[in-house]
PDB file of N, CA and C in Angstrom:
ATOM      1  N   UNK A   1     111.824  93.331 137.747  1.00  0.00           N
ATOM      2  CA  UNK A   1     110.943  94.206 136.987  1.00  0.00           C
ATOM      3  C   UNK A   1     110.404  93.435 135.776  1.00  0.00           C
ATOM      4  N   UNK A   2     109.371  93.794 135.140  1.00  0.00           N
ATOM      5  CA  UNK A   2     108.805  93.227 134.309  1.00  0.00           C
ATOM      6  C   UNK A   2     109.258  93.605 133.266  1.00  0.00           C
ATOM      7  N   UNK A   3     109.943  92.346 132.125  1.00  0.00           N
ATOM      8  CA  UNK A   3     110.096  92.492 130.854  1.00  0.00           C
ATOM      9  C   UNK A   3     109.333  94.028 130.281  1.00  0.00           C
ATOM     10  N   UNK A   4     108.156  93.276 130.285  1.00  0.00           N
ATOM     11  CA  UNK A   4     107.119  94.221 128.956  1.00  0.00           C
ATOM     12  C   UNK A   4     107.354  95.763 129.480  1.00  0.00           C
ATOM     13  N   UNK A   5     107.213  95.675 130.671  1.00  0.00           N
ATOM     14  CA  UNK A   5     107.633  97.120 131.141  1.00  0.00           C
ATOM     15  C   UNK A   5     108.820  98.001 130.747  1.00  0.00           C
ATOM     16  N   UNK A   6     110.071  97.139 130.951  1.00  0.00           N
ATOM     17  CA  UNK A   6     111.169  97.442 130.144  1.00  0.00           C
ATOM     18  C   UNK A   6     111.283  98.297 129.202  1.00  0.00           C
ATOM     19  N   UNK A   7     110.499  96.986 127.900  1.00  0.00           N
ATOM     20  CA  UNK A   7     110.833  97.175 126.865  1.00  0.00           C
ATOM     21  C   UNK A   7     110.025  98.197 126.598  1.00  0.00           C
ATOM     22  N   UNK A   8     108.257  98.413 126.853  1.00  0.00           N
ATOM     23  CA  UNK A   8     107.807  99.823 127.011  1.00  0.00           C
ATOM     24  C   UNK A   8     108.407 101.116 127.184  1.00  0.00           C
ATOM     25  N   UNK A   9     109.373 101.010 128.223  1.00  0.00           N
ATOM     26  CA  UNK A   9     110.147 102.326 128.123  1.00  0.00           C
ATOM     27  C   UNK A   9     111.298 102.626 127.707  1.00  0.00           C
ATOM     28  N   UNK A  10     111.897 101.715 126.992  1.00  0.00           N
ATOM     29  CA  UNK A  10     112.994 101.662 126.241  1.00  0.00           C
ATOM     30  C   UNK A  10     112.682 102.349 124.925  1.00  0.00           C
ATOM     31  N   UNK A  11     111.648 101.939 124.631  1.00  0.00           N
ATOM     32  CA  UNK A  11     111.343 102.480 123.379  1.00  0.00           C
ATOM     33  C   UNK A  11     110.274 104.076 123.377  1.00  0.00           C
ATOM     34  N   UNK A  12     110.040 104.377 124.754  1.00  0.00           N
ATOM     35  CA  UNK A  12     109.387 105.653 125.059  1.00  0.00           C
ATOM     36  C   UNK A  12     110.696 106.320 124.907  1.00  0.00           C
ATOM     37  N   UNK A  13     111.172 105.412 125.562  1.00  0.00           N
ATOM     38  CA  UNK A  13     113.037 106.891 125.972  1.00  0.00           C
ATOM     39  C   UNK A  13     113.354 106.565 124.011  1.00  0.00           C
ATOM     40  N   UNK A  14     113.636 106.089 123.602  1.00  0.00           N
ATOM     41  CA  UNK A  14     114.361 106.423 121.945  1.00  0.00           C
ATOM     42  C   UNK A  14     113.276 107.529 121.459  1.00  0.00           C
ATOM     43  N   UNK A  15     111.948 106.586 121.648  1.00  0.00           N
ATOM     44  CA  UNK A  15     111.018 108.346 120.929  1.00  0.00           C
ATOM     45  C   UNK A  15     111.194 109.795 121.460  1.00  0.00           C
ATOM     46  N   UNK A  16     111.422 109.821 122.794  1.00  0.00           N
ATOM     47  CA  UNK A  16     111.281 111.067 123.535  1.00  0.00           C
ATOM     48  C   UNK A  16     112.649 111.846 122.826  1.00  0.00           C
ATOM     49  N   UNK A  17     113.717 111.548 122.371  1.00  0.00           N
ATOM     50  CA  UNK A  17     114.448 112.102 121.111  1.00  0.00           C
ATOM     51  C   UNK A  17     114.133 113.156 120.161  1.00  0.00           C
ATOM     52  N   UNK A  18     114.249 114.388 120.317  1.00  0.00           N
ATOM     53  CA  UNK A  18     113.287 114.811 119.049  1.00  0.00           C
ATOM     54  C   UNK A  18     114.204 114.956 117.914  1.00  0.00           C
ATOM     55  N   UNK A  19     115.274 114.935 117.450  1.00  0.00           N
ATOM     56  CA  UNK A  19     115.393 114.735 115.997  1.00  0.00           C
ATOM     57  C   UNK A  19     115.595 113.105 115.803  1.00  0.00           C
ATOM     58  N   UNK A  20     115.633 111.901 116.742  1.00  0.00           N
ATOM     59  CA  UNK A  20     115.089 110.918 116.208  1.00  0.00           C
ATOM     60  C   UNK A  20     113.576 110.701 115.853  1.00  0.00           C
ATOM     61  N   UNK A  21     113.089 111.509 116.653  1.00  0.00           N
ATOM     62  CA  UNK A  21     111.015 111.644 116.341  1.00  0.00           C
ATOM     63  C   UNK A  21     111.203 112.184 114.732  1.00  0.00           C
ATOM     64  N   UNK A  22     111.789 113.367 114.880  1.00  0.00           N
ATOM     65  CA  UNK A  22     111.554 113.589 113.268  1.00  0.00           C
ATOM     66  C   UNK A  22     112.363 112.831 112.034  1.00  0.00           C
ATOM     67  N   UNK A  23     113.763 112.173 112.621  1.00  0.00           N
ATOM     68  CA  UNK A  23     113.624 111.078 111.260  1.00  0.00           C
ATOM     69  C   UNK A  23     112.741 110.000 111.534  1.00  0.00           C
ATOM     70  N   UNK A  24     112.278 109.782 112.069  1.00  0.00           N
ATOM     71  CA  UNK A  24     111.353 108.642 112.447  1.00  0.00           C
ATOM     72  C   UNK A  24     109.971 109.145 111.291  1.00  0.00           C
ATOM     73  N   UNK A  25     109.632 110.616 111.811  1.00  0.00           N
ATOM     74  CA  UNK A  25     108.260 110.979 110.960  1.00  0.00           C
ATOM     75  C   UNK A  25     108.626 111.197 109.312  1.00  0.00           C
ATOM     76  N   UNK A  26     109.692 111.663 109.159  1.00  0.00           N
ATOM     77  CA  UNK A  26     110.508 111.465 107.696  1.00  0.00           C
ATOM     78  C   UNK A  26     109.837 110.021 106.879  1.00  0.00           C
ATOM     79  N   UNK A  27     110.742 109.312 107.916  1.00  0.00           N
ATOM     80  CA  UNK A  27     110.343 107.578 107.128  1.00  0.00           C
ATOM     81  C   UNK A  27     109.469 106.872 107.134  1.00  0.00           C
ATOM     82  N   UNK A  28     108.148 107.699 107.719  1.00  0.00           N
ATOM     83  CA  UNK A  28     107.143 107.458 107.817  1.00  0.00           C
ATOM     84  C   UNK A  28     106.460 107.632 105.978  1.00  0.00           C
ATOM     85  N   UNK A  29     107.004 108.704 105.863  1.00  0.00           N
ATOM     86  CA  UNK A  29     106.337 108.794 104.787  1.00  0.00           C
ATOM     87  C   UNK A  29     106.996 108.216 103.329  1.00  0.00           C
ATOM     88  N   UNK A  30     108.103 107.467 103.530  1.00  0.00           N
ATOM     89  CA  UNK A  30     108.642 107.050 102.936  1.00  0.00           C
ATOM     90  C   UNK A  30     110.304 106.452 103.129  1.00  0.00           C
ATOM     91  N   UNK A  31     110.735 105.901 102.324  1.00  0.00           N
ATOM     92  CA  UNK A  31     112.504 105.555 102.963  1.00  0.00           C
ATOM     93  C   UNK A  31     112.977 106.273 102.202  1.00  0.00           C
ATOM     94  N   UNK A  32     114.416 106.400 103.295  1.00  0.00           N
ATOM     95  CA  UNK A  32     115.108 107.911 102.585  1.00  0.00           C
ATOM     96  C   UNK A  32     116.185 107.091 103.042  1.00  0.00           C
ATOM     97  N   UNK A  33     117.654 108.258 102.466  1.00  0.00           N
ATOM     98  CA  UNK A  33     118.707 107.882 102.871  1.00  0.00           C
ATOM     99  C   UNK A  33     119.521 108.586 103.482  1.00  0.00           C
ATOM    100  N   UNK A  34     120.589 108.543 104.365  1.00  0.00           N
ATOM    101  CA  UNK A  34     121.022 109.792 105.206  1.00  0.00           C
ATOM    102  C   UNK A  34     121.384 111.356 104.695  1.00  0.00           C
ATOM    103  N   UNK A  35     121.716 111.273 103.444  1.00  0.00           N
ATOM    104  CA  UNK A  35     122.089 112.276 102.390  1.00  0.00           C
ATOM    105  C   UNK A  35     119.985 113.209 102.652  1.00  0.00           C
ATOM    106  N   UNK A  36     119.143 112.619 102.712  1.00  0.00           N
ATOM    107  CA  UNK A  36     118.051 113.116 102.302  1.00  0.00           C
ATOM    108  C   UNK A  36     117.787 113.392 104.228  1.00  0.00           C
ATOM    109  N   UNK A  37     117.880 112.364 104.566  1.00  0.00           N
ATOM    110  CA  UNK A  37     117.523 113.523 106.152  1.00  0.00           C
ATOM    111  C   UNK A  37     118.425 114.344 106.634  1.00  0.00           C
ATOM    112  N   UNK A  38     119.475 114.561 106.531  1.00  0.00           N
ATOM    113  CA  UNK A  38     120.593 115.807 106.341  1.00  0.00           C
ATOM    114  C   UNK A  38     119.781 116.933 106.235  1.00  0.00           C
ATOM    115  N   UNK A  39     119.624 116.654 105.471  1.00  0.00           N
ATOM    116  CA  UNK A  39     118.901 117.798 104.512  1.00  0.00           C
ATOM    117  C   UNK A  39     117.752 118.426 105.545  1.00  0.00           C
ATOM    118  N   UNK A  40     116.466 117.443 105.661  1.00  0.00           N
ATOM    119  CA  UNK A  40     115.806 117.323 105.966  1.00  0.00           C
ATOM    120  C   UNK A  40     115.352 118.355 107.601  1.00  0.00           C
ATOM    121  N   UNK A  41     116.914 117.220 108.429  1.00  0.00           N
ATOM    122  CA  UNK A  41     117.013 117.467 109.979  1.00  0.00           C
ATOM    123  C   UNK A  41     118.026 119.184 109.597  1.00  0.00           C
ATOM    124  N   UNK A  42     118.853 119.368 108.660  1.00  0.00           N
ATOM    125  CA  UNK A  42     119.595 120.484 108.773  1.00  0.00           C
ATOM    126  C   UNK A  42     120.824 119.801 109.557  1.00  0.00           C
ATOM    127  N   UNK A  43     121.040 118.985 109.836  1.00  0.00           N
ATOM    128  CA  UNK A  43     121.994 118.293 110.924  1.00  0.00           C
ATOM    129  C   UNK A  43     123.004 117.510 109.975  1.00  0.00           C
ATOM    130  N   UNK A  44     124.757 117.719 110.899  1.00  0.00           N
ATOM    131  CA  UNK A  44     125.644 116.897 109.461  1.00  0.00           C
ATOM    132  C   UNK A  44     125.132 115.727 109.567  1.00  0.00           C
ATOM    133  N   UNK A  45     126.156 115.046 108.483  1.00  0.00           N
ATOM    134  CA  UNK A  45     125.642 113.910 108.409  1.00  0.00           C
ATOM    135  C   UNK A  45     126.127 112.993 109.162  1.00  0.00           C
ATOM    136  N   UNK A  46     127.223 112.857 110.366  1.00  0.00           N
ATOM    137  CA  UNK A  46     128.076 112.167 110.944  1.00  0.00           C
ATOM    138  C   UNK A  46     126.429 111.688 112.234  1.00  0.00           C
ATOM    139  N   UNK A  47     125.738 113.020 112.564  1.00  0.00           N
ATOM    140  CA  UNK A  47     124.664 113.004 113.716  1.00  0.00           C
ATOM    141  C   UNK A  47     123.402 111.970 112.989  1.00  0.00           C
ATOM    142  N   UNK A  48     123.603 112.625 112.119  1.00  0.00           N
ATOM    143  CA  UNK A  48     122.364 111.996 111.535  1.00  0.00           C
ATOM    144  C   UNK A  48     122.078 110.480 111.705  1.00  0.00           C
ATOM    145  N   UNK A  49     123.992 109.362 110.912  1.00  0.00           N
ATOM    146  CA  UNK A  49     124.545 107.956 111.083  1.00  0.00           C
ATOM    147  C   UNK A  49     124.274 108.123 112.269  1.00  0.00           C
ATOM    148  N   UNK A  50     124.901 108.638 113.443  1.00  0.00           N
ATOM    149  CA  UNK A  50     124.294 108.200 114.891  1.00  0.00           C
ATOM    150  C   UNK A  50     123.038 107.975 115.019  1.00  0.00           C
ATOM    151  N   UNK A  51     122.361 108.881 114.773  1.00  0.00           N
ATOM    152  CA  UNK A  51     120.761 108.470 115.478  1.00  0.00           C
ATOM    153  C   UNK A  51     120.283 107.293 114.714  1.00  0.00           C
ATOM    154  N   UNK A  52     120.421 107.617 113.662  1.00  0.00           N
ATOM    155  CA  UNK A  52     120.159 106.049 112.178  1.00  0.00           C
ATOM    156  C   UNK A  52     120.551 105.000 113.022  1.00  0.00           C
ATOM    157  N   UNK A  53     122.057 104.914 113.572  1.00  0.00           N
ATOM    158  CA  UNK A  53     122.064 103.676 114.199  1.00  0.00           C
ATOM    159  C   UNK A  53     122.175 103.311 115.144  1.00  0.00           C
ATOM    160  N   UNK A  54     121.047 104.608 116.612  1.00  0.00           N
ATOM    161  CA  UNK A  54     120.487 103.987 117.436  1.00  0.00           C
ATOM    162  C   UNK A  54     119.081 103.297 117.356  1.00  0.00           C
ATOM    163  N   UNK A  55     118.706 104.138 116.310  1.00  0.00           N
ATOM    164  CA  UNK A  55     117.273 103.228 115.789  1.00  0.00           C
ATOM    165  C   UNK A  55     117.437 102.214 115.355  1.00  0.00           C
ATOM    166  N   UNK A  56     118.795 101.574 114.818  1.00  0.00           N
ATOM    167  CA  UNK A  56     118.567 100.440 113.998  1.00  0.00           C
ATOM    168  C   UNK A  56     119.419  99.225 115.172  1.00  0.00           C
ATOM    169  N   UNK A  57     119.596  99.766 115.728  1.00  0.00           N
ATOM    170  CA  UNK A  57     120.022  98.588 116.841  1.00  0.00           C
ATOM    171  C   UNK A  57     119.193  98.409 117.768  1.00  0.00           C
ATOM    172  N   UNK A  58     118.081  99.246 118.270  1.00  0.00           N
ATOM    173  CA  UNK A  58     117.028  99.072 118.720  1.00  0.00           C
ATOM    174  C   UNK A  58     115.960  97.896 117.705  1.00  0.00           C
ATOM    175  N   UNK A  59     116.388  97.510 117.161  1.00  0.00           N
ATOM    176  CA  UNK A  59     115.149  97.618 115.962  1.00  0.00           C
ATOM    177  C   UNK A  59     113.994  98.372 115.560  1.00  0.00           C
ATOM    178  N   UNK A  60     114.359  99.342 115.649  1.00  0.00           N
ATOM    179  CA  UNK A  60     112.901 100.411 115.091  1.00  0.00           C
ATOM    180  C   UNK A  60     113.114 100.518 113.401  1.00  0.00           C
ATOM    181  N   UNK A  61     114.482 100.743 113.391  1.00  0.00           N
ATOM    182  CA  UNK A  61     114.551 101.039 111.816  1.00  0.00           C
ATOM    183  C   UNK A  61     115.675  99.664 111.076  1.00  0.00           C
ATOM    184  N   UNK A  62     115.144  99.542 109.931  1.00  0.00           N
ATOM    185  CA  UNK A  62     116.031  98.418 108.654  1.00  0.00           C
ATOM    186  C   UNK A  62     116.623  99.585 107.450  1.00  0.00           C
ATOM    187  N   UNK A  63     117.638  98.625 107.059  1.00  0.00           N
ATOM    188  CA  UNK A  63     118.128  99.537 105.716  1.00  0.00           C
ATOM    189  C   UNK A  63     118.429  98.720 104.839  1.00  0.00           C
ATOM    190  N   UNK A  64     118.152  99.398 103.563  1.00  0.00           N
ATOM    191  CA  UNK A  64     118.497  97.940 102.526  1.00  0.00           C
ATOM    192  C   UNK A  64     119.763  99.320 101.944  1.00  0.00           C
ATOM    193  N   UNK A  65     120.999  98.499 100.995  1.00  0.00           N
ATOM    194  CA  UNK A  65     121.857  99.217 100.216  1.00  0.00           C
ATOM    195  C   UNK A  65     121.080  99.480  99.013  1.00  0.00           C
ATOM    196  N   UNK A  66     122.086 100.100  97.978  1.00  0.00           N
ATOM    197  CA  UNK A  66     120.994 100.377  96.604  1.00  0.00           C
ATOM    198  C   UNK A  66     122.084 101.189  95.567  1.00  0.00           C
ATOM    199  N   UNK A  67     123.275 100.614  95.511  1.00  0.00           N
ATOM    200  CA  UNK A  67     124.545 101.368  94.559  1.00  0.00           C
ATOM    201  C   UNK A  67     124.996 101.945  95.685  1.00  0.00           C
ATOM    202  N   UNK A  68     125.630 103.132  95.862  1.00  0.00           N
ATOM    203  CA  UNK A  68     126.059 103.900  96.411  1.00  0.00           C
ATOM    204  C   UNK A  68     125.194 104.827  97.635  1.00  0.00           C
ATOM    205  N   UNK A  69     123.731 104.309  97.497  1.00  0.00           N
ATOM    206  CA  UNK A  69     123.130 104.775  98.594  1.00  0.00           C
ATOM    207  C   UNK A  69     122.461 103.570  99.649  1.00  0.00           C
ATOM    208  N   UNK A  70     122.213 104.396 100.509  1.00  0.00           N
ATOM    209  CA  UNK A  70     121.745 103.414 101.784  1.00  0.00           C
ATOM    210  C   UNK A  70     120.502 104.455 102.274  1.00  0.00           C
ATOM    211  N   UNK A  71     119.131 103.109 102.194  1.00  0.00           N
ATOM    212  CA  UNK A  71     117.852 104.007 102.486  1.00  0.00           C
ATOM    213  C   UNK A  71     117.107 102.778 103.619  1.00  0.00           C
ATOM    214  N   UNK A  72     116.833 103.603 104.486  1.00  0.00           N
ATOM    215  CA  UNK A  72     116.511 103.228 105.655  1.00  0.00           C
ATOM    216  C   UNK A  72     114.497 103.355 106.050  1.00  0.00           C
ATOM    217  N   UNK A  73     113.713 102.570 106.599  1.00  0.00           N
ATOM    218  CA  UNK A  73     112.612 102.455 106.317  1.00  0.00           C
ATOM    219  C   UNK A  73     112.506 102.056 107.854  1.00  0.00           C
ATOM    220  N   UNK A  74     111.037 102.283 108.402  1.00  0.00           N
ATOM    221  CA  UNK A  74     110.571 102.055 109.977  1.00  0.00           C
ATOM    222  C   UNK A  74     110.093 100.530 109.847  1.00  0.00           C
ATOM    223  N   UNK A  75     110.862 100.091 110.575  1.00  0.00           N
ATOM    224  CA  UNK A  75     110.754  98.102 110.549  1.00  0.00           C
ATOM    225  C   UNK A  75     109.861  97.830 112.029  1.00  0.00           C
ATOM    226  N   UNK A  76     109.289  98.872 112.794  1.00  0.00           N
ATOM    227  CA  UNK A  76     108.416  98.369 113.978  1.00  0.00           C
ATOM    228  C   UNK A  76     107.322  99.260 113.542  1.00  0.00           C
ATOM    229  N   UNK A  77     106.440  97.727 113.249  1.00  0.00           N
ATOM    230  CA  UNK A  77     104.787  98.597 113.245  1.00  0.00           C
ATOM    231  C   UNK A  77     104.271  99.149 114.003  1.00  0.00           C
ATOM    232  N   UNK A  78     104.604  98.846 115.569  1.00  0.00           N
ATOM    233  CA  UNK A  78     104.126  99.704 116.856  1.00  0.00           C
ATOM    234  C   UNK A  78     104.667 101.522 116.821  1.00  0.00           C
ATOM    235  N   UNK A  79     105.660 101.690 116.401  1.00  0.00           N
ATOM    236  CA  UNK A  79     106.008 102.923 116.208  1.00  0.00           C
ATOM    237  C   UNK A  79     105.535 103.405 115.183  1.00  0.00           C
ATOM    238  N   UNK A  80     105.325 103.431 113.866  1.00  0.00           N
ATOM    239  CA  UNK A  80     104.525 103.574 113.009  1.00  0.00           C
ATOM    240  C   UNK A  80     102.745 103.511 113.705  1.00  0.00           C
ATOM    241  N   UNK A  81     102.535 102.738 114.491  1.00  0.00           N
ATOM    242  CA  UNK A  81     101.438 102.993 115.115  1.00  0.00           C
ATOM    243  C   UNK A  81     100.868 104.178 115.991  1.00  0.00           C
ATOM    244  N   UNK A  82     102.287 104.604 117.156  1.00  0.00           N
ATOM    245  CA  UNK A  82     102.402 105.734 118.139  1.00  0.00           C
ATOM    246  C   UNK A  82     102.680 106.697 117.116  1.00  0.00           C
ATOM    247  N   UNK A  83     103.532 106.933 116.164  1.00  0.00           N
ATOM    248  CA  UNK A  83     103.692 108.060 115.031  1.00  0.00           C
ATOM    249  C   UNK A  83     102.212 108.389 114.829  1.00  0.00           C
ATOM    250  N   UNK A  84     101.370 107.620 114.348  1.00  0.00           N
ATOM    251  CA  UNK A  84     100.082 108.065 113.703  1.00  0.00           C
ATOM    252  C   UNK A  84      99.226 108.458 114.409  1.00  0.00           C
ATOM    253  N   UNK A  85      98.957 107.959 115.580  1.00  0.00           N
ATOM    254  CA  UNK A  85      98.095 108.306 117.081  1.00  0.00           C
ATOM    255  C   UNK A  85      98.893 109.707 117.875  1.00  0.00           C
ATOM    256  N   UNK A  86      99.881 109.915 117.763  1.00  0.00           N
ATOM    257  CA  UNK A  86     100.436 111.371 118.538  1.00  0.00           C
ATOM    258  C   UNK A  86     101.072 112.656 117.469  1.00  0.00           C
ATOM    259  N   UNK A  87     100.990 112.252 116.205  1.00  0.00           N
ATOM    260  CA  UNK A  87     101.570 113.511 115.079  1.00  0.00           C
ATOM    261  C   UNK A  87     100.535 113.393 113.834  1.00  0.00           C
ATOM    262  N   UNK A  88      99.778 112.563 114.233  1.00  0.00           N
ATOM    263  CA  UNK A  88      98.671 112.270 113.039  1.00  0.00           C
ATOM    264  C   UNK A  88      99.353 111.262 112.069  1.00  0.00           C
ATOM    265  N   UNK A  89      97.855 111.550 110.739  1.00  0.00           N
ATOM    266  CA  UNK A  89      98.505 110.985 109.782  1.00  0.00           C
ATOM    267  C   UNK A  89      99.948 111.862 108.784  1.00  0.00           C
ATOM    268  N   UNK A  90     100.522 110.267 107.934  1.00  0.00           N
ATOM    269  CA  UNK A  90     101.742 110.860 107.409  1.00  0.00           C
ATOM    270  C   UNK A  90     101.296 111.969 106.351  1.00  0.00           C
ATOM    271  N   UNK A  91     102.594 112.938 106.582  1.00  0.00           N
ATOM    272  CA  UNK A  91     102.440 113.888 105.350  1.00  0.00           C
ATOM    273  C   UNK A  91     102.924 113.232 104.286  1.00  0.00           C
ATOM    274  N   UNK A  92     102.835 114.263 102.784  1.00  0.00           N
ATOM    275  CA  UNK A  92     103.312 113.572 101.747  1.00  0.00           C
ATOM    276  C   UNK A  92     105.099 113.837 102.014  1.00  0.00           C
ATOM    277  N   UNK A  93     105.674 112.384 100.882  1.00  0.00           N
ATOM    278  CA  UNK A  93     107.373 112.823 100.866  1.00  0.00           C
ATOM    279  C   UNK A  93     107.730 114.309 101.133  1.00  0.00           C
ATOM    280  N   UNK A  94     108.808 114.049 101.432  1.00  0.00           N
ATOM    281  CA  UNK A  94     109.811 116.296 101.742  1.00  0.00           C
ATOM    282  C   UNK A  94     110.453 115.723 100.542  1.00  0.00           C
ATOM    283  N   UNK A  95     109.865 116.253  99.456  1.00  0.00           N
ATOM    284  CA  UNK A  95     111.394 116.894  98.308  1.00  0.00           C
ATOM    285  C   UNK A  95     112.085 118.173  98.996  1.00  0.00           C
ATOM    286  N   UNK A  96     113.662 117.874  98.707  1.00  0.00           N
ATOM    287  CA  UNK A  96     114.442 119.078  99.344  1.00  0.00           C
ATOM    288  C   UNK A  96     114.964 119.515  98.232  1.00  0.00           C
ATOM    289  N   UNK A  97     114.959 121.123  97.820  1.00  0.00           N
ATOM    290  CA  UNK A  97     115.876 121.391  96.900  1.00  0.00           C
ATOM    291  C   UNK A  97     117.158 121.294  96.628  1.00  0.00           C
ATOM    292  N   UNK A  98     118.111 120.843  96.211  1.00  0.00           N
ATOM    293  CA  UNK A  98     119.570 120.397  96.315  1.00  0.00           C
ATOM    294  C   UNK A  98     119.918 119.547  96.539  1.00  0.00           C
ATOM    295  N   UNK A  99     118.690 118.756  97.299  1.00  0.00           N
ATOM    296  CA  UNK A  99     119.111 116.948  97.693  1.00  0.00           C
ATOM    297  C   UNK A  99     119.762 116.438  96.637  1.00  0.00           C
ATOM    298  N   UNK A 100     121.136 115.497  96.926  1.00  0.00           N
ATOM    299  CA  UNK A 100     121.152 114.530  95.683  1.00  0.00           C
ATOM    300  C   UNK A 100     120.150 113.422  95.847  1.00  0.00           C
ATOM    301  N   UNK A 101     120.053 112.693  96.819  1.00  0.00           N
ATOM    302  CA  UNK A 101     119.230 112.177  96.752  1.00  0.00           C
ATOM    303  C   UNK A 101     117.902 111.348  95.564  1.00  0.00           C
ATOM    304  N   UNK A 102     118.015 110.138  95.611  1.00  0.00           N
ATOM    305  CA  UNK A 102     116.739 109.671  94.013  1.00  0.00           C
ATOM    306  C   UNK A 102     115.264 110.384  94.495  1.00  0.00           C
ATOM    307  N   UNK A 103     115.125 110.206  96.292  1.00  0.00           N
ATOM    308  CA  UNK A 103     113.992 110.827  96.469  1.00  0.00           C
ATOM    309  C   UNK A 103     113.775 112.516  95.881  1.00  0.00           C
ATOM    310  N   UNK A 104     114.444 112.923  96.316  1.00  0.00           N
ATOM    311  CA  UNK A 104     114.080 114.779  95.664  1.00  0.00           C
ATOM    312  C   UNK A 104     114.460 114.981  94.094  1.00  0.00           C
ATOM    313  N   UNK A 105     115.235 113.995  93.580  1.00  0.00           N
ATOM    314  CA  UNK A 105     115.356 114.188  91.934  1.00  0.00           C
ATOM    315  C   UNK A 105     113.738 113.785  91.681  1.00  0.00           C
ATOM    316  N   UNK A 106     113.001 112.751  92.358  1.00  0.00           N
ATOM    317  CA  UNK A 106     112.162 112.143  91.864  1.00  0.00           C
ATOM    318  C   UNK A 106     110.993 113.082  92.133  1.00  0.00           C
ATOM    319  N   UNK A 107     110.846 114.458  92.964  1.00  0.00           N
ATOM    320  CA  UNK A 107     110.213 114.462  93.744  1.00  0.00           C
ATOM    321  C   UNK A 107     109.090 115.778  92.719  1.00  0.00           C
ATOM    322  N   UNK A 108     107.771 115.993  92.848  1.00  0.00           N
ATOM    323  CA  UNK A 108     107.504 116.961  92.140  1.00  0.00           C
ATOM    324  C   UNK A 108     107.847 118.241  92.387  1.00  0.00           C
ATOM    325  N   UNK A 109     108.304 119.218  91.356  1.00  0.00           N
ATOM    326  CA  UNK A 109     108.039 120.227  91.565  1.00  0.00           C
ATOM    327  C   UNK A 109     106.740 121.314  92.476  1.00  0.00           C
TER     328      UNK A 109
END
């Protein structure tokens, strides 16, 4: 079978995921950290580390540390590409009320 083919649907099957689609559209609009898509997905946070790190062993997603938090950002421009062509363009950040999170402290009222 053909490589490119493969890898084409390797990465159809991770999108076809839908609460990886929606942290995916999350970090679209910015990097967050699992504490903030918690929130976000409504999902604990144990599910959340899973999907985080099937994306990130795929390489779809990178994370840099930052003190005590860990914020994760979309590291394949092709998905960031299919994000924008099938859900549109990004919305603005989700401030969540209660997030600890720097994103929702930061976030406007």
């Amino acid at each position: 079978m053909n490589t490119r083919y493969e890898q084409a649907a390797a990465l159809f099957a991770l999108l076809s995921h839908q609460p990886r689609l929606h942290i995916l559209d999350e970090l679209r609009r910015g990097e967050a950290c699992v504490c903030h898509l918690q929130s976000v997905l409504g999902r604990p946070q144990a599910y959340v580390s899973q999907q985080l790190g099937v994306l990130r062993e795929a390489g779809v997603v990178s994370d840099r540390r930052d003190g005590l938090f860990v914020f994760y950002q979309i590291a394949d421009e092709r998905v960031e590409q299919l994000l924008e062509q099938t859900l549109g363009p990004a919305a603005d950040p989700t401030g969540v009320p209660g997030c600890p999170c720097p994103r929702c402290e930061n976030a406007p009222s």
